[in-house]
C-alpha atoms as a PDB file:
ATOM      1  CA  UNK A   1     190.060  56.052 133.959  1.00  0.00           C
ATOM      2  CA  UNK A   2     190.821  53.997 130.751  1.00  0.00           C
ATOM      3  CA  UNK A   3     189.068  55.267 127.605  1.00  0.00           C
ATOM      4  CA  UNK A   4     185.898  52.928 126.738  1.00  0.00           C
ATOM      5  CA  UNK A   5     187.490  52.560 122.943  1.00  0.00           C
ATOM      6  CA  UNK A   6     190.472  50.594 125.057  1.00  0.00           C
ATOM      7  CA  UNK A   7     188.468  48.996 127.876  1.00  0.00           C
ATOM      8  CA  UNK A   8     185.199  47.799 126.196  1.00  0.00           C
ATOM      9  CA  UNK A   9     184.890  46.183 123.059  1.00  0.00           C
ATOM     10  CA  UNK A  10     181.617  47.361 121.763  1.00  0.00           C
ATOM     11  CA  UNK A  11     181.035  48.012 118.170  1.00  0.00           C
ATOM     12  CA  UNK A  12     180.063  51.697 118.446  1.00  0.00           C
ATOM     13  CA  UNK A  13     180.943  54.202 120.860  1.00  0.00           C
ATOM     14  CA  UNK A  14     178.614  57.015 122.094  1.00  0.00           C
ATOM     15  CA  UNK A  15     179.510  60.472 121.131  1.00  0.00           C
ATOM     16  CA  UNK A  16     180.354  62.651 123.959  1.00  0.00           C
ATOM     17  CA  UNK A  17     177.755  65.196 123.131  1.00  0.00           C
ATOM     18  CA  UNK A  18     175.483  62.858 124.643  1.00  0.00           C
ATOM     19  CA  UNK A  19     176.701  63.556 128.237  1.00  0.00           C
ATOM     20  CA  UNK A  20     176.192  66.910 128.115  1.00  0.00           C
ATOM     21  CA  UNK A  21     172.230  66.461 127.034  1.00  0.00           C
ATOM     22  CA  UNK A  22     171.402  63.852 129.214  1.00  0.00           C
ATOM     23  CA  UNK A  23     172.680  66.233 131.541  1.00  0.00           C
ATOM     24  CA  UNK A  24     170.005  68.947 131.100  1.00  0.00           C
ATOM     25  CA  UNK A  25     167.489  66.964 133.090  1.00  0.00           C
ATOM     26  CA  UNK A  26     169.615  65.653 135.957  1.00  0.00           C
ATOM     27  CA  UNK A  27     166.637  64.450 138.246  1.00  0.00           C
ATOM     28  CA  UNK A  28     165.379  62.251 135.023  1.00  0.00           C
ATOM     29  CA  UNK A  29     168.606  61.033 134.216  1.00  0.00           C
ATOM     30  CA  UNK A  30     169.233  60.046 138.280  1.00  0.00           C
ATOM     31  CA  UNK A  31     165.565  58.354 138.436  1.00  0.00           C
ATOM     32  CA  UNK A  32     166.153  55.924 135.339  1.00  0.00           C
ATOM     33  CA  UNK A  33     169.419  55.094 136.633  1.00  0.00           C
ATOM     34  CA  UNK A  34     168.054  54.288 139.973  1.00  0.00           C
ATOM     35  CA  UNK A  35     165.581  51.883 138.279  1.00  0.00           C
ATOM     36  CA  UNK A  36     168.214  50.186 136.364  1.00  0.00           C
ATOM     37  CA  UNK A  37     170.528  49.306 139.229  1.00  0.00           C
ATOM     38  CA  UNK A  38     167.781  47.883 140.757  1.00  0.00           C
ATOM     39  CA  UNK A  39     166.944  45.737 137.833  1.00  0.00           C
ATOM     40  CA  UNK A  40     170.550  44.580 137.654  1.00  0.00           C
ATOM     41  CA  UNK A  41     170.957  43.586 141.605  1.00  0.00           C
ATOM     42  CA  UNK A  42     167.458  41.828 140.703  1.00  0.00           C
ATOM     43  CA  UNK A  43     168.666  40.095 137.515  1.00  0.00           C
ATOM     44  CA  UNK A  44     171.848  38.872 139.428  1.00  0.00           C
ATOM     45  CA  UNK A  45     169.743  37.469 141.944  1.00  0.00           C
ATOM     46  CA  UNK A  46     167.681  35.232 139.341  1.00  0.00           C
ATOM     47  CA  UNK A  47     171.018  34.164 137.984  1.00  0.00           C
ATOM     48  CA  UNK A  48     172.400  32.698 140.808  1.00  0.00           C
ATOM     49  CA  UNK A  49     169.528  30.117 140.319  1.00  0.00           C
ATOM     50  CA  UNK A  50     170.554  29.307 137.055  1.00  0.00           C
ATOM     51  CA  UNK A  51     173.260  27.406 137.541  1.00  0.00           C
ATOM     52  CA  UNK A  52     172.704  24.149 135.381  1.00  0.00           C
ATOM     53  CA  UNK A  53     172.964  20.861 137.130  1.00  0.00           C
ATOM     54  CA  UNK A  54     173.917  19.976 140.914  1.00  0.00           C
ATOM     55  CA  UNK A  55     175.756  22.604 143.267  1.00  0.00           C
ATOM     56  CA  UNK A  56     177.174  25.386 141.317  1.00  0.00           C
ATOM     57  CA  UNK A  57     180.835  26.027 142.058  1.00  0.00           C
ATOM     58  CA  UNK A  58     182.270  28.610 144.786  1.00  0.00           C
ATOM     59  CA  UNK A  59     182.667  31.522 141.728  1.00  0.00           C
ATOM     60  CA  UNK A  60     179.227  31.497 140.366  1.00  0.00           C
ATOM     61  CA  UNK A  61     177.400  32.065 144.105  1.00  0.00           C
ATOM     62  CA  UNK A  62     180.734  34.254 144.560  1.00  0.00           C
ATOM     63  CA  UNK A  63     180.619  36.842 141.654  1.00  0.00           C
ATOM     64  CA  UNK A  64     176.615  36.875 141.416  1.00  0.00           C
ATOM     65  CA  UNK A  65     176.037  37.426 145.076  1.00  0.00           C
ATOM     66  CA  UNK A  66     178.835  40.260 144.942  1.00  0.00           C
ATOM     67  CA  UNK A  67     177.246  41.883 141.804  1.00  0.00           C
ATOM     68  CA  UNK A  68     173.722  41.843 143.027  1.00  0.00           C
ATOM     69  CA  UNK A  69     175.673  43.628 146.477  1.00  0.00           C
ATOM     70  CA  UNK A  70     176.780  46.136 144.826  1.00  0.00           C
ATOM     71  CA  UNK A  71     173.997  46.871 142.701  1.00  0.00           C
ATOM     72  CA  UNK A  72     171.668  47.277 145.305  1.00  0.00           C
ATOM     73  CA  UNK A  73     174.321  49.380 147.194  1.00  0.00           C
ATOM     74  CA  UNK A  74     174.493  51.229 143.741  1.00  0.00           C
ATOM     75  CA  UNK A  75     170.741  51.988 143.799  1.00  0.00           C
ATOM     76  CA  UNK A  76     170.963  53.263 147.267  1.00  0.00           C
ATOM     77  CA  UNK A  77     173.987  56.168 146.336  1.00  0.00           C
ATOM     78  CA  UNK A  78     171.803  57.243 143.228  1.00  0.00           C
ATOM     79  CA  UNK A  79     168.545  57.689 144.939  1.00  0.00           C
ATOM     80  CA  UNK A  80     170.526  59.892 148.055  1.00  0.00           C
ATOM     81  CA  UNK A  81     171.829  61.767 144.827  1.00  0.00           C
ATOM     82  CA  UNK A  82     168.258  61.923 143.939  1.00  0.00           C
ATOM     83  CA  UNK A  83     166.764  62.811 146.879  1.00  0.00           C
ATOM     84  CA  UNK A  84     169.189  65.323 148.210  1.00  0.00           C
ATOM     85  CA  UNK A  85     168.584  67.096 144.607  1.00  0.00           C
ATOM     86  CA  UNK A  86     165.094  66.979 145.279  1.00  0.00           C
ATOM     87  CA  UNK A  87     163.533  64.336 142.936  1.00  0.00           C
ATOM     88  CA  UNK A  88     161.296  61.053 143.425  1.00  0.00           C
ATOM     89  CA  UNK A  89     162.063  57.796 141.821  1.00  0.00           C
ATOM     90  CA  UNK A  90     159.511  57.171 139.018  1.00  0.00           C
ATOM     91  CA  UNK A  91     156.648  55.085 140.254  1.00  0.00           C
ATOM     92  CA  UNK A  92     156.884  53.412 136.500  1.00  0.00           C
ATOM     93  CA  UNK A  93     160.002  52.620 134.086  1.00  0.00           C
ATOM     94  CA  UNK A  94     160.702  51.068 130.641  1.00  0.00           C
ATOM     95  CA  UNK A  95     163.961  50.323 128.987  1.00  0.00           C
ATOM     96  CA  UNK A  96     163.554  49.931 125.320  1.00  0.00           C
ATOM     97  CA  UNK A  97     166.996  48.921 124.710  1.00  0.00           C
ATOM     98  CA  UNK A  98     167.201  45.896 127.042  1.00  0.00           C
ATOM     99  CA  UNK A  99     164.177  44.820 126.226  1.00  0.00           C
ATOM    100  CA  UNK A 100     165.249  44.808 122.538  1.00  0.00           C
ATOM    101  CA  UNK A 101     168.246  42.638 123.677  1.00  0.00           C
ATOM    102  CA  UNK A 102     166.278  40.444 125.872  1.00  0.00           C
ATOM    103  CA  UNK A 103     164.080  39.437 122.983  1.00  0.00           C
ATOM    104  CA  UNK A 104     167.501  37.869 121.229  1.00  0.00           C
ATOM    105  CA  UNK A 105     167.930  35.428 124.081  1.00  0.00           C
ATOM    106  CA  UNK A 106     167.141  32.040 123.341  1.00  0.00           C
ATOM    107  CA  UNK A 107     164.279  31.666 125.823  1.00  0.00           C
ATOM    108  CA  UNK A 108     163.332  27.719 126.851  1.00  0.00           C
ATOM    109  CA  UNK A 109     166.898  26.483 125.421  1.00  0.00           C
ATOM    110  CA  UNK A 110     168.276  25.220 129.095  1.00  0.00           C
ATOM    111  CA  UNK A 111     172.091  26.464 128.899  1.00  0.00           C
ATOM    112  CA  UNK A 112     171.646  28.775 125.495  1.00  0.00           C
ATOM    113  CA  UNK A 113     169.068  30.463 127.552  1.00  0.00           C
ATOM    114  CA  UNK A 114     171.477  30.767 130.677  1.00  0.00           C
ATOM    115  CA  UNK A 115     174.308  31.906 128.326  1.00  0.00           C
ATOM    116  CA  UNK A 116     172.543  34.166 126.421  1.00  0.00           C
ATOM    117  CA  UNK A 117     171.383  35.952 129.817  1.00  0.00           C
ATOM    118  CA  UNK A 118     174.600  36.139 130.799  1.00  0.00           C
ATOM    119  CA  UNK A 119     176.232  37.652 127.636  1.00  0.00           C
ATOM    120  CA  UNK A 120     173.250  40.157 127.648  1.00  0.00           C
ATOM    121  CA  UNK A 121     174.121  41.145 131.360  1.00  0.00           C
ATOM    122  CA  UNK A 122     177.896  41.652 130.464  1.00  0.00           C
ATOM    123  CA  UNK A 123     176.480  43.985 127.083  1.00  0.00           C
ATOM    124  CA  UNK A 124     174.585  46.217 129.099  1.00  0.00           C
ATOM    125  CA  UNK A 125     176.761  46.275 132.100  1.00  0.00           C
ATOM    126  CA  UNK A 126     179.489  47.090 129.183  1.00  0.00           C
ATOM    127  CA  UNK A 127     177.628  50.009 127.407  1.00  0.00           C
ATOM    128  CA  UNK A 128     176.730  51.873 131.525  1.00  0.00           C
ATOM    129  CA  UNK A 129     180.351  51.652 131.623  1.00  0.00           C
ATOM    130  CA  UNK A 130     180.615  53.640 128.935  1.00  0.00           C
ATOM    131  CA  UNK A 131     178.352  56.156 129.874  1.00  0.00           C
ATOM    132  CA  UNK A 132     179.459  56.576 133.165  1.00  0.00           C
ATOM    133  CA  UNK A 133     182.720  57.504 131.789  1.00  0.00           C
ATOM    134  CA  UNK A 134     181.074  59.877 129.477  1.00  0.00           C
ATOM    135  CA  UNK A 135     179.329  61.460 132.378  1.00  0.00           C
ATOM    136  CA  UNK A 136     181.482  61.549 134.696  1.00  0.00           C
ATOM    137  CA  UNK A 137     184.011  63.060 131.926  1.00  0.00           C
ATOM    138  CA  UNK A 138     181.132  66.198 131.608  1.00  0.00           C
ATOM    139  CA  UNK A 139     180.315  66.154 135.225  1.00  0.00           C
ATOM    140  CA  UNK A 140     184.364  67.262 136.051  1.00  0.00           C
ATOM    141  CA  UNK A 141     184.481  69.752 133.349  1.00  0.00           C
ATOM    142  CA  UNK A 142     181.194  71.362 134.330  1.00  0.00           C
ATOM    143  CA  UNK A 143     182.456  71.206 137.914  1.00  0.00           C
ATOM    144  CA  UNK A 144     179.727  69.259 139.587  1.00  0.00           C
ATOM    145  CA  UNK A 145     181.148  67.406 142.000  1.00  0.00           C
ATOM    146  CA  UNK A 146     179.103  64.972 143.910  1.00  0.00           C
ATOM    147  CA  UNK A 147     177.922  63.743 140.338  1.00  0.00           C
ATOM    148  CA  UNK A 148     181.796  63.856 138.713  1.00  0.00           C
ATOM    149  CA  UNK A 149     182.838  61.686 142.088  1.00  0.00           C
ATOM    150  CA  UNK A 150     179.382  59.603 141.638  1.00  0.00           C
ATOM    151  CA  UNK A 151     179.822  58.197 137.706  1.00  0.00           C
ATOM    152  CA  UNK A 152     183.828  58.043 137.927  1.00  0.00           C
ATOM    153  CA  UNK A 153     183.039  55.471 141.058  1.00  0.00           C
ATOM    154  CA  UNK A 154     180.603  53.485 139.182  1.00  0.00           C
ATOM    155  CA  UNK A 155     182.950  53.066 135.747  1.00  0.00           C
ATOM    156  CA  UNK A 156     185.360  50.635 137.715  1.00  0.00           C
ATOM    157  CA  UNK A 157     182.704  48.465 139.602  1.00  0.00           C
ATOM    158  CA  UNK A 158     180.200  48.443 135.918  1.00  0.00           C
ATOM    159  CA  UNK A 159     183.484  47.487 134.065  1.00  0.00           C
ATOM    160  CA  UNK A 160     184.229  44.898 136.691  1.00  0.00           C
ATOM    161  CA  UNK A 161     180.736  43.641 136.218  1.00  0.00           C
ATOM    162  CA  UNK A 162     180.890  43.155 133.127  1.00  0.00           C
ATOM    163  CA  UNK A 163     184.252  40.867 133.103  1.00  0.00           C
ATOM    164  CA  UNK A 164     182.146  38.604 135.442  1.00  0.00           C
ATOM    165  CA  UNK A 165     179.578  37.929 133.503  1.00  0.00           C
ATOM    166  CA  UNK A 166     182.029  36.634 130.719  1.00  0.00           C
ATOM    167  CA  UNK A 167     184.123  34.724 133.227  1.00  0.00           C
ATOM    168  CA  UNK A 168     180.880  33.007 134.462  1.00  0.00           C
ATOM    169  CA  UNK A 169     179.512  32.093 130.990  1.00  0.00           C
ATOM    170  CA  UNK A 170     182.850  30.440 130.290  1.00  0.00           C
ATOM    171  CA  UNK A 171     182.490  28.511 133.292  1.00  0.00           C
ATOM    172  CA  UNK A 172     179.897  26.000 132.062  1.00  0.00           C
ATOM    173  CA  UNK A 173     179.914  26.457 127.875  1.00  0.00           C
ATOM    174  CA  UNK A 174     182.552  26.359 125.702  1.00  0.00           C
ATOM    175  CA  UNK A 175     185.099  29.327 125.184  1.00  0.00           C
ATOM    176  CA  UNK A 176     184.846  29.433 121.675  1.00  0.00           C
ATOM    177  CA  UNK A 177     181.360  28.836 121.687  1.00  0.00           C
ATOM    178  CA  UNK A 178     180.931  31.683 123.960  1.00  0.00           C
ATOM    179  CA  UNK A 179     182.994  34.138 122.140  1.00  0.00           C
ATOM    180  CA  UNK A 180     180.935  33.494 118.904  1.00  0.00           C
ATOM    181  CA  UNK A 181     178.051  34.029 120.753  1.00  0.00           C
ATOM    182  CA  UNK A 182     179.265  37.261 122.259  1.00  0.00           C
ATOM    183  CA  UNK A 183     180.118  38.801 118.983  1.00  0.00           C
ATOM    184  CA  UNK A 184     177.065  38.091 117.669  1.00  0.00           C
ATOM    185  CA  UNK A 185     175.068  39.957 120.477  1.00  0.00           C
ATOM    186  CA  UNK A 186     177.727  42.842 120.029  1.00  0.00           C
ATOM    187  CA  UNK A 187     176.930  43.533 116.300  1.00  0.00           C
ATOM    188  CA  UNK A 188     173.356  43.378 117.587  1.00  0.00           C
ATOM    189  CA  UNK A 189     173.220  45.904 120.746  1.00  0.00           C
ATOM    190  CA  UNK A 190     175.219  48.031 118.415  1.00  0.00           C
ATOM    191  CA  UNK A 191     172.601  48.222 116.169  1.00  0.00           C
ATOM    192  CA  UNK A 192     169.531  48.502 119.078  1.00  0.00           C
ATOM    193  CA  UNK A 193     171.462  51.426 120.992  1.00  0.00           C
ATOM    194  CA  UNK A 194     171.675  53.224 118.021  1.00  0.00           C
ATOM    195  CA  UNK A 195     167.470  53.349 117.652  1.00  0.00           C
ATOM    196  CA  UNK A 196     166.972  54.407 120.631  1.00  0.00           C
ATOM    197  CA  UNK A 197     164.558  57.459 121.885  1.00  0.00           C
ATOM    198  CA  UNK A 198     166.333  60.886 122.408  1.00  0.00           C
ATOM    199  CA  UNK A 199     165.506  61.590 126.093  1.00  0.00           C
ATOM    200  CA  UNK A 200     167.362  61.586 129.621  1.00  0.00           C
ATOM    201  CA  UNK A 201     167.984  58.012 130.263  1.00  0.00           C
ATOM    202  CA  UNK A 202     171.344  56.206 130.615  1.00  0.00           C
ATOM    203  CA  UNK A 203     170.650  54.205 127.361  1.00  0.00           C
ATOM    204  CA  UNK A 204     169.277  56.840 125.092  1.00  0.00           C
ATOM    205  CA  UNK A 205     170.753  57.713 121.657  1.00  0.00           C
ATOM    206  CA  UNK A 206     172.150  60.996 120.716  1.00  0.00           C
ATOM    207  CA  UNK A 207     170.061  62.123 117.792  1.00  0.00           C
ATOM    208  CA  UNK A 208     168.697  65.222 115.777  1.00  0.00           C
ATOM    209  CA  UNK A 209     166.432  67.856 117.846  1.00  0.00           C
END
């Protein structure tokens, strides 16, 4: 696997003593993530509606309609993971950090709106890549298989993800617009992950006991 700090081009990387606490509470850790990948195969469903004016072209119904596969096939590994380890899936779930970057998108701006949602998508699909790599870098050295062969899966297909999202927004707005937009969001989500709650969640912060 490539190194986030080559693949990704976030603004701050997570240190890898995260992995190892997040770790400590596996059947947490599993549930949240469960709950996520069944926001995202939910979020690329609304997308595919969101395609501006008239028939949207063959790679927007293409790459949405493969993400939202794969995320619910996602969901489906992690709660077997879960289940076989003898959890439950939370009957409730919050995400502090995408709901700090959802409040950035321009709601009720027709295309800002739709590229906003999609630059969010590609930041958070960007920053699970990074902590699946993280995870599944702990999960080999602590020799825990089935989770080492679970998160080392996932990096390629989140990291994939995430170049779709940024091929789709430059399908209908402007390149340069786009990548100004982008970089904006990127200073931002480096600031939100960084205030996040110290807990057993995929987008939790690593901070003092």
């Amino acid at each position: 696997m490539e190194s986030p700090q080559t693949a990704l081009p976030l603004r701050v990387y997570t240190p890898a003593p995260w992995a190892k606490r997040v770790l400590e509470n596996p059947l947490e850790l599993l549930s949240d993530h469960a709950h996520l990948e069944k926001k995202a195969a939910a979020n690329a469903l609304t997308l595919l509606q969101r395609w501006p004016e008239g028939k949207p072209p063959e790679v927007w119904t293409k790459e949405l309609g493969e993400i939202a596969r794969d995320e619910a096939s996602h969901l489906s590994l992690v709660l077997r993971h879960l289940d076989k380890r003898g959890g439950t899936l939370a009957k409730s779930h919050r995400n502090l950090y995408t709901g700090s970057l959802a409040k950035r998108i321009r709601k009720g701006r027709a295309d800002y709106e739709t590229l906003d949602r999609l630059l969010v998508s590609a930041l958070i699909e960007a920053r699970s890549c990074e902590r699946f790599y993280l995870l599944a870098q702990e999960t080999t050295a602590s020799k825990d298989r089935e989770l080492s062969k679970l998160y080392t899966g996932l990096w390629s297909s989140e990291r994939d993800h995430y170049e779709s999202f940024i091929l789709l927004a430059r399908e209908f707005m402007d390149p340069d617009e786009v990548s100004t937009r982008f970089e904006w969001f990127l200073e931002e989500e480096a600031l939100i992950i960084q205030e996040q709650e110290r807990n057993s969640s995929i987008h939790s912060w690593v901070v003092a006991p």
